[in-house]
C-alpha atoms as a PDB file:
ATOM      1  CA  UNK A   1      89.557  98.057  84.091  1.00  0.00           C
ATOM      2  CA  UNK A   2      91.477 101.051  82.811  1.00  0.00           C
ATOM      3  CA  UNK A   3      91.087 102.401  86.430  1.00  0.00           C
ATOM      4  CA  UNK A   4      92.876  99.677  87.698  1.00  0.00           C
ATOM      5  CA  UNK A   5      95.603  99.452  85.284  1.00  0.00           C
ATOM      6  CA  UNK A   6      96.322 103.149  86.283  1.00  0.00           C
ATOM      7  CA  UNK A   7      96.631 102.281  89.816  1.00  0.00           C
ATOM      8  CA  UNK A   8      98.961  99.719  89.144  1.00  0.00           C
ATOM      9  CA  UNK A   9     101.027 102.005  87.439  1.00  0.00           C
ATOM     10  CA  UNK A  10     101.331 104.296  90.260  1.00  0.00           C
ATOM     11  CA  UNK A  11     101.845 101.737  92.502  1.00  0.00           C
ATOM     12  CA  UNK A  12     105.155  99.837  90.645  1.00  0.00           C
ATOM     13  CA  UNK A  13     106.135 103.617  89.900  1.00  0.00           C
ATOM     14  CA  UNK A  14     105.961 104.624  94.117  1.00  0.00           C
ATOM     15  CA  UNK A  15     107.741 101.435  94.515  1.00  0.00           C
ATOM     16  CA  UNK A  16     110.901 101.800  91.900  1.00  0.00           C
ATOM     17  CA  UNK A  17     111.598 105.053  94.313  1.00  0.00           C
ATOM     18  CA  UNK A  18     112.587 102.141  97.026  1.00  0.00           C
ATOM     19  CA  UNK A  19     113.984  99.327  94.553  1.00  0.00           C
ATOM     20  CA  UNK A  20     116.740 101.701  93.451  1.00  0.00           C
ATOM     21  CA  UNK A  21     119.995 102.398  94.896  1.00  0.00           C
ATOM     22  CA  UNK A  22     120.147 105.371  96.641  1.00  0.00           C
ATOM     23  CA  UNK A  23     122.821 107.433  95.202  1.00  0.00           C
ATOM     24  CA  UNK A  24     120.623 107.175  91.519  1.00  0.00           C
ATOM     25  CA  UNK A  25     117.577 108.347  92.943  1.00  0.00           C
ATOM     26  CA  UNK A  26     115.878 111.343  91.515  1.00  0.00           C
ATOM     27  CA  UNK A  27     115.567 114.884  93.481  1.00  0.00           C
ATOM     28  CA  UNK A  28     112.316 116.788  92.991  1.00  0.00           C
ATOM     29  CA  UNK A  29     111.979 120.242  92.308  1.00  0.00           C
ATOM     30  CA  UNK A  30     109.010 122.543  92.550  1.00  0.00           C
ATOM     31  CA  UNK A  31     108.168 125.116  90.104  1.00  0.00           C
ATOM     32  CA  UNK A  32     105.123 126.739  91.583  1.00  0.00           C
ATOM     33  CA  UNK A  33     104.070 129.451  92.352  1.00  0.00           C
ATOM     34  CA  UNK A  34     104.533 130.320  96.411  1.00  0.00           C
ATOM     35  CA  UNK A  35     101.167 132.680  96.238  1.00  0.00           C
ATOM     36  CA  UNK A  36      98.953 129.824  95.858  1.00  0.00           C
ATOM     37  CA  UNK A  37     100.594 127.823  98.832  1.00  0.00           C
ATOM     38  CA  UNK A  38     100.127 131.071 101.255  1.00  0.00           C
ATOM     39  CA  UNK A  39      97.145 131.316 103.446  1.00  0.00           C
ATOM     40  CA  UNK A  40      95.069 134.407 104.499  1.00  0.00           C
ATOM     41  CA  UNK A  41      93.506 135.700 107.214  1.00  0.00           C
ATOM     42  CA  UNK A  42      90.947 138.415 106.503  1.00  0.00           C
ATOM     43  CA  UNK A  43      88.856 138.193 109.968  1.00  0.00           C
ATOM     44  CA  UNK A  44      90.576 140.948 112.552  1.00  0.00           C
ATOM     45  CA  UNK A  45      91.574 139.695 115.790  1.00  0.00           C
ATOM     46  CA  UNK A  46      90.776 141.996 118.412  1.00  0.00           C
ATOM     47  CA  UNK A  47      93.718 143.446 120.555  1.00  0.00           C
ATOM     48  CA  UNK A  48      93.901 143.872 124.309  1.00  0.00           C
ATOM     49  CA  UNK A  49      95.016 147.332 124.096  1.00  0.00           C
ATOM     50  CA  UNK A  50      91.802 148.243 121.954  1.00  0.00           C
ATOM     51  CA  UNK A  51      89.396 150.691 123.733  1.00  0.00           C
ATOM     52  CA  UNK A  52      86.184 148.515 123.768  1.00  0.00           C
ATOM     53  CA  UNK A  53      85.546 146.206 127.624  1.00  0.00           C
ATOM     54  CA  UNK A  54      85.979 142.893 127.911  1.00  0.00           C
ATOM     55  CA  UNK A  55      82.325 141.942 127.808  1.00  0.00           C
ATOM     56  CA  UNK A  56      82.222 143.125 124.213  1.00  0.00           C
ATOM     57  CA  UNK A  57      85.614 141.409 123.638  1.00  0.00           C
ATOM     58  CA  UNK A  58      84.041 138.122 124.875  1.00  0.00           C
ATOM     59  CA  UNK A  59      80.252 138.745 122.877  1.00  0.00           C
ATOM     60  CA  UNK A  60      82.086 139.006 119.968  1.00  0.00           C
ATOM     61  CA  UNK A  61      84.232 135.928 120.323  1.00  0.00           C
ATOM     62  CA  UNK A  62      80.994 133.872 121.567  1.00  0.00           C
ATOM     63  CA  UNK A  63      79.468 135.447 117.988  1.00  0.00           C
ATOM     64  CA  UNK A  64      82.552 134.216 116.179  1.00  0.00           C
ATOM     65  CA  UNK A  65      82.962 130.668 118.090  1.00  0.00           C
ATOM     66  CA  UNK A  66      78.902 130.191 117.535  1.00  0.00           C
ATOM     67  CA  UNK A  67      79.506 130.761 113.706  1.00  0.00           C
ATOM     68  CA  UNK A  68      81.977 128.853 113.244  1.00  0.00           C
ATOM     69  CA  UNK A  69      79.961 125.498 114.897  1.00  0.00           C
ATOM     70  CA  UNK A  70      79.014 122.841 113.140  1.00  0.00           C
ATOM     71  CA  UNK A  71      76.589 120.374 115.284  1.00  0.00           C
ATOM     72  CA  UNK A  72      76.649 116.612 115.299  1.00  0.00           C
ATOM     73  CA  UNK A  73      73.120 116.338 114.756  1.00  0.00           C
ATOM     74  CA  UNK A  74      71.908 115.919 118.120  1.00  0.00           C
ATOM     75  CA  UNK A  75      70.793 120.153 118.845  1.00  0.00           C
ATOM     76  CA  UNK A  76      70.000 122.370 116.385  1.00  0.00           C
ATOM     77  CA  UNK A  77      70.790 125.168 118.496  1.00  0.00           C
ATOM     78  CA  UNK A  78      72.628 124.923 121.355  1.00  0.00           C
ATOM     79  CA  UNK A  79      76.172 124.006 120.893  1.00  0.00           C
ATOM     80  CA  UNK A  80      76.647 122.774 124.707  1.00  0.00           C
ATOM     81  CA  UNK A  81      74.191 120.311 124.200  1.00  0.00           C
ATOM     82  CA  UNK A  82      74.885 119.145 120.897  1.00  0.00           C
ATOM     83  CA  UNK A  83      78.524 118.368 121.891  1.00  0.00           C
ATOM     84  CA  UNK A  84      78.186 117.008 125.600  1.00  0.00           C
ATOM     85  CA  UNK A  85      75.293 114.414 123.878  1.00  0.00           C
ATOM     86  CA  UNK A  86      77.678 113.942 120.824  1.00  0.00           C
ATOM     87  CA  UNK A  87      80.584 113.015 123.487  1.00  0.00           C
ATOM     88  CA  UNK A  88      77.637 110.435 125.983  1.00  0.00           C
ATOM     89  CA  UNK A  89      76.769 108.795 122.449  1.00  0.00           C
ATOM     90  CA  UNK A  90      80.208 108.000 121.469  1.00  0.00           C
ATOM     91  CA  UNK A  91      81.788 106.874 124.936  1.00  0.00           C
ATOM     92  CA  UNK A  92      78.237 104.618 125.359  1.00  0.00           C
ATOM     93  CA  UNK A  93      78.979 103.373 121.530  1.00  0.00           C
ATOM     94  CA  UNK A  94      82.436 102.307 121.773  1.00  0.00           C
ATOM     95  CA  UNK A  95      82.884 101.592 125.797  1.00  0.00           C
ATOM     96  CA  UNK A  96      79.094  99.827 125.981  1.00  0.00           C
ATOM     97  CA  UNK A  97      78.253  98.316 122.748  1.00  0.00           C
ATOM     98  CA  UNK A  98      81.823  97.635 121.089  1.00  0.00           C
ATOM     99  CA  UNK A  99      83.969  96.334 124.147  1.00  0.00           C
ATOM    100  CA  UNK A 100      81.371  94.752 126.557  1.00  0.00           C
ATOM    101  CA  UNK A 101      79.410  93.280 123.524  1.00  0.00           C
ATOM    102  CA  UNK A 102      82.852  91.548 122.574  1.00  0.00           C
ATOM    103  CA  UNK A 103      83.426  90.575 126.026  1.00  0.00           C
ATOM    104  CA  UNK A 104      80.417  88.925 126.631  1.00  0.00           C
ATOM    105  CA  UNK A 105      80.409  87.369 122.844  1.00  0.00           C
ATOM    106  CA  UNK A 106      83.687  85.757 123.047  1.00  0.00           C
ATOM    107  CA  UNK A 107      83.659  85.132 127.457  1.00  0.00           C
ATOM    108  CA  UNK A 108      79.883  84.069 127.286  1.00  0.00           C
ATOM    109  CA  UNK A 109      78.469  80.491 127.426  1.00  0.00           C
ATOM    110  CA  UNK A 110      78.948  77.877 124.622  1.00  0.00           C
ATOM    111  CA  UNK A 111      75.350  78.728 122.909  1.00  0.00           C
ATOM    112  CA  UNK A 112      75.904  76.318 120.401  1.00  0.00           C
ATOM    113  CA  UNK A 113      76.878  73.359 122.527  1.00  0.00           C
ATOM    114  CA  UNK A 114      80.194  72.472 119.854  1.00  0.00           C
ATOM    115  CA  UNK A 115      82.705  72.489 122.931  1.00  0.00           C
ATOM    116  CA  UNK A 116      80.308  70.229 124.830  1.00  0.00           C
ATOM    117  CA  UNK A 117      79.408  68.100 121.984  1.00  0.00           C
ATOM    118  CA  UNK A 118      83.798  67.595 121.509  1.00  0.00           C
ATOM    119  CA  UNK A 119      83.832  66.614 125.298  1.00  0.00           C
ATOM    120  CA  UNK A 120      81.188  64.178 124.903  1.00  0.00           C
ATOM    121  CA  UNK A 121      83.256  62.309 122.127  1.00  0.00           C
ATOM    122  CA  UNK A 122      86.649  62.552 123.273  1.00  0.00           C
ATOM    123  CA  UNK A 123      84.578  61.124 126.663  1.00  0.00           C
ATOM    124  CA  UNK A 124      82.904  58.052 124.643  1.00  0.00           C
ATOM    125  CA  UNK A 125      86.267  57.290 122.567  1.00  0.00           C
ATOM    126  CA  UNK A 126      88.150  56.673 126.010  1.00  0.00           C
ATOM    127  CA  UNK A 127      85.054  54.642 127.709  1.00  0.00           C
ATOM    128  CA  UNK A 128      85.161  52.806 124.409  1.00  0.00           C
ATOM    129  CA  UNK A 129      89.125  52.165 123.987  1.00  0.00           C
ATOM    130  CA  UNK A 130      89.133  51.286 127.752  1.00  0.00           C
ATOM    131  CA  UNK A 131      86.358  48.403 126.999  1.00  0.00           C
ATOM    132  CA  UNK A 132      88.257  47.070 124.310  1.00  0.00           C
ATOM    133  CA  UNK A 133      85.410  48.172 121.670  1.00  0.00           C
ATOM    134  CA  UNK A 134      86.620  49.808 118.161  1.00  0.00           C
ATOM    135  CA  UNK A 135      85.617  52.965 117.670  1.00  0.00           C
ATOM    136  CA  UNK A 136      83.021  53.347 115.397  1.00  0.00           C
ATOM    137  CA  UNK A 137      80.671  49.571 116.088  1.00  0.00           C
ATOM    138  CA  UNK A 138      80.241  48.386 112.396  1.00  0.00           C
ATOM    139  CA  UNK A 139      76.684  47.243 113.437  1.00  0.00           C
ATOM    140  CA  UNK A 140      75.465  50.905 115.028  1.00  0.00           C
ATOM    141  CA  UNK A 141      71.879  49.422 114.460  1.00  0.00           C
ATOM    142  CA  UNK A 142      70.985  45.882 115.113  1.00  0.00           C
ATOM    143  CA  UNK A 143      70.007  43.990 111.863  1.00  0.00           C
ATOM    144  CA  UNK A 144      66.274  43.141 113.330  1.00  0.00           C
ATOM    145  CA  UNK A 145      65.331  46.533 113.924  1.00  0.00           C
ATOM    146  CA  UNK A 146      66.280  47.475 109.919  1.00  0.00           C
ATOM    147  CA  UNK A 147      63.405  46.863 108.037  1.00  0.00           C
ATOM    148  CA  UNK A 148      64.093  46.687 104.066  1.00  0.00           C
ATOM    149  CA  UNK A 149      61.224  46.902 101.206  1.00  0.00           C
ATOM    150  CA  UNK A 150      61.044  42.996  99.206  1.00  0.00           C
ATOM    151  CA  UNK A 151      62.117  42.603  95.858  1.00  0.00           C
ATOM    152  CA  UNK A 152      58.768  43.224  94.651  1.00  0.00           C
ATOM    153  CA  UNK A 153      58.319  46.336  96.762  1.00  0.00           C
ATOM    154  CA  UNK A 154      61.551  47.772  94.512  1.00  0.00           C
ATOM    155  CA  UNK A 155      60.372  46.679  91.278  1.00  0.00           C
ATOM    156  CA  UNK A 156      62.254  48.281  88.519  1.00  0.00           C
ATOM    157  CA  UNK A 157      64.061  50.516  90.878  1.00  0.00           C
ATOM    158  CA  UNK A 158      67.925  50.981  90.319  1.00  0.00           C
ATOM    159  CA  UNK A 159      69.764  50.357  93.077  1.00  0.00           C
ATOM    160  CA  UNK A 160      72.756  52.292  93.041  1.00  0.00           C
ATOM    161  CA  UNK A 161      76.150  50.977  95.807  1.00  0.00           C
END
């Protein structure tokens, strides 16, 4: 509860910023320190006009790329793999499974016959106006084919209308 009577707080104060005039609205100044805000770079970045070849050049930013990896989860070890399965997974996930599973859910046959089951009626309510008939026939089921239990059969049953 106390969480969400926090939020709220935030949320009318982020929203007085907009209900106010512009020309009384409040300017915000920083008083931090710029050292923390600064970022570092402590790895050296090798030169072209250092001595060593190029095929040391390119080992050691292979070594640096291939410690700096992180896999998906599908190869331990080689990064080539682990991304090109990564990228099959995903396009087969969303392209496969997400569009042509909607497609086919919302294009795809009437499984639960509803839209046939409207026709139908809409069909028998115009055979039925066109004959004259009301709609609904107060006697759906003929009288002799109801069979009811005697007044002895009930007993002390309540009936209830």
């Amino acid at each position: 509860m106390a969480f969400i009577v926090r939020q709220s707080g935030r949320l009318v104060g982020t929203f007085n910023n907009y209900l106010q005039p512009a020309h009384i609205g409040k300017r915000c100044i920083s008083t931090s320190k710029k050292n923390d805000e600064t970022a570092v770079v402590t790895e050296k970045i090798p030169s072209h006009k250092a001595t060593q070849n190029s095929h040391d050049v390119n080992t050691t930013a292979a070594a640096t790329a291939a410690k700096k990896w992180m896999s998906y989860g599908f190869h331990p070890t080689d990064q080539y793999e682990d991304v090109a399965s990564a990228h099959v997974f995903s396009f087969l996930g969303v392209t496969l499974c997400m569009v042509l599973g909607s497609l086919v859910y919302y294009y795809g046959p009437d499984r639960t016959l509803k839209d046939w089951a409207q026709r139908e009626a809409y069909l028998l309510v115009r055979e039925r106006e066109a004959n004259g008939l009301p709609l609904l026939d107060p006697n759906y089921v003929e009288e002799s084919k109801i069979v009811l239990p005697s007044e002895e059969e009930l007993g002390d049953f309540e009936i209830i209308i």
